[in-house]
Protein backbone atom coordinates (compact mmCIF):
# COMPACT_ATOMS: atom_id res chain seq x y z
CA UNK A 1 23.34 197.21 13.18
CA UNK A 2 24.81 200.70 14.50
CA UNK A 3 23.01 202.98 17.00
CA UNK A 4 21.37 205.62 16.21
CA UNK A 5 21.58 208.26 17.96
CA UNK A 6 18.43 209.13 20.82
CA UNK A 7 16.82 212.37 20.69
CA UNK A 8 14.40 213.35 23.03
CA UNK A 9 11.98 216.50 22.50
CA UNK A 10 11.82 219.30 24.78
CA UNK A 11 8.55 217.79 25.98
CA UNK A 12 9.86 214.18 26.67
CA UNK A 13 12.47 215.85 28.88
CA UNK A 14 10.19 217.59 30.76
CA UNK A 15 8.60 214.38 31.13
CA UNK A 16 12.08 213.39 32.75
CA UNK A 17 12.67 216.00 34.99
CA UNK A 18 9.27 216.24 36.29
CA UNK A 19 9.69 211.91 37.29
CA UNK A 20 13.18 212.43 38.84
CA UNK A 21 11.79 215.50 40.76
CA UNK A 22 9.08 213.31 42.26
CA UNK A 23 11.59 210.50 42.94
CA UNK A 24 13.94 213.31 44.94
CA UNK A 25 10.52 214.11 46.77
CA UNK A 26 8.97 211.13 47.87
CA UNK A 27 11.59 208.69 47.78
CA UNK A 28 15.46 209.86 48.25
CA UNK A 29 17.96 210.44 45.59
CA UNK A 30 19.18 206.70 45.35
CA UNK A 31 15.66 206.03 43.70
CA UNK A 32 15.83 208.93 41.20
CA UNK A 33 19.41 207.95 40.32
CA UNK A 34 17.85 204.61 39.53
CA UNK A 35 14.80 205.99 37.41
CA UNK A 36 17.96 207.77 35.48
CA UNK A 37 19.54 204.65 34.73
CA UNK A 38 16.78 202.74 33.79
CA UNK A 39 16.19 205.15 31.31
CA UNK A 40 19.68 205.39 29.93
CA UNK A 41 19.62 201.43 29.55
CA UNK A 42 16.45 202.07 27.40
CA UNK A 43 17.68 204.82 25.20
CA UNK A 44 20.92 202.18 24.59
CA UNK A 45 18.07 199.12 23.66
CA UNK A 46 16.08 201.67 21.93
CA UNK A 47 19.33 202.88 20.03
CA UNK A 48 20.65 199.36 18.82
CA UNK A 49 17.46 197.71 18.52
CA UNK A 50 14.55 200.63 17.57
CA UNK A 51 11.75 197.93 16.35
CA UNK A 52 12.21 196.45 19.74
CA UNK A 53 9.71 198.36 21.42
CA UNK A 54 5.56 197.40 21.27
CA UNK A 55 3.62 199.26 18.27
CA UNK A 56 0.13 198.62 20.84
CA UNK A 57 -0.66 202.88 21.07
CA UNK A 58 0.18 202.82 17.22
CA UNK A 59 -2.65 201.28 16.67
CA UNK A 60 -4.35 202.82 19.18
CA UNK A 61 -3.75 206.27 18.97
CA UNK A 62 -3.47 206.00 14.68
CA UNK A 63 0.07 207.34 14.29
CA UNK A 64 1.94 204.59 12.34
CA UNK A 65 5.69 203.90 13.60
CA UNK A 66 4.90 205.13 17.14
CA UNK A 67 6.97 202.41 19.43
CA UNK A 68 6.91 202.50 23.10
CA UNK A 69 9.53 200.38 25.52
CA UNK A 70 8.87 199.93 28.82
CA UNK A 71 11.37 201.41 31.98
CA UNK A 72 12.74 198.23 34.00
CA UNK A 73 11.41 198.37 37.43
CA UNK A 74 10.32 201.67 37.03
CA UNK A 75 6.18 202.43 35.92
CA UNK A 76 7.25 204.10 32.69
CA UNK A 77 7.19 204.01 29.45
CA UNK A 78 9.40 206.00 26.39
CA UNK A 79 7.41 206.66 23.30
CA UNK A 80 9.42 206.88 20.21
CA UNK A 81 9.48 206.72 16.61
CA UNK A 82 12.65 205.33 14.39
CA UNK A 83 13.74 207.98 11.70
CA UNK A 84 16.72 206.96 8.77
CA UNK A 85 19.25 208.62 10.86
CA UNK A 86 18.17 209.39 14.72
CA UNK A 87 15.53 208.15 17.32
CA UNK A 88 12.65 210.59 18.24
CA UNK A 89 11.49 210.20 21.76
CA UNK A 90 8.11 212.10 21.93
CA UNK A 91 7.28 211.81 25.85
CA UNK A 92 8.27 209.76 29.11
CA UNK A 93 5.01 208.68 30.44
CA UNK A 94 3.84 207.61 33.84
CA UNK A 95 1.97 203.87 32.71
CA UNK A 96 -0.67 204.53 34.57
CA UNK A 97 -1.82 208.02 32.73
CA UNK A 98 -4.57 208.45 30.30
CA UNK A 99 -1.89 207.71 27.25
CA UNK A 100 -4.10 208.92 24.57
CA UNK A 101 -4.73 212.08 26.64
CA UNK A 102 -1.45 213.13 25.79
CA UNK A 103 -2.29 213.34 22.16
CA UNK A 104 -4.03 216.33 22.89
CA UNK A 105 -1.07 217.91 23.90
CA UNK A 106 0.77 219.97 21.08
CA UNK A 107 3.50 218.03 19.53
CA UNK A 108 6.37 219.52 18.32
CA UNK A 109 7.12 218.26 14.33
CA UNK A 110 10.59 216.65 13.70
């Protein structure tokens, strides 16, 4: 199977900016560098191997082929959904936010 290609919205990098910011801020640069490549080596398992991820806020949240995939050593998670010819990362989220809260944020449509 090829990679598709990973596509965050302008939302999901906001997400990422606003979690290396705080890593810059309370921790040192090292630690956001680190956030940044956990992330990268999710987008790259996300890319080869989309169905990967846990469907749990799918059910949850009622929006069929919503995946999430957990950031290693980092409390975050990368929602996503696979598409024919791209991945669609919605948001970055903190694990310990109100997930579904988000939902009642606008999302943009792909």
């Amino acid at each position: 199977m090829s990679a598709k290609p990973v596509i965050p919205r302008k939302r999901a990098n906001q997400d990422i900016d606003e979690a290396v910011l705080y890593y810059v801020a309370e921790a040192d640069k090292d630690v956001a560098l680190g956030f940044i490549d956990a992330l990268e080596r999710a987008f790259e398992q996300i890319a080869h191997h989309p169905a990967s991820g846990a469907p749990r806020y799918a059910h949850e949240l009622d929006l069929p082929g919503l995946y999430f995939h957990p950031l290693k050593r980092y409390p975050y998670l990368v929602f996503y959904r696979e598409h024919d010819d791209h991945i669609d990362v919605w948001r970055v989220l903190h694990a310990s936010r109100d997930i579904p809260a988000w939902m009642a944020e606008p999302q943009e449509i792909s």
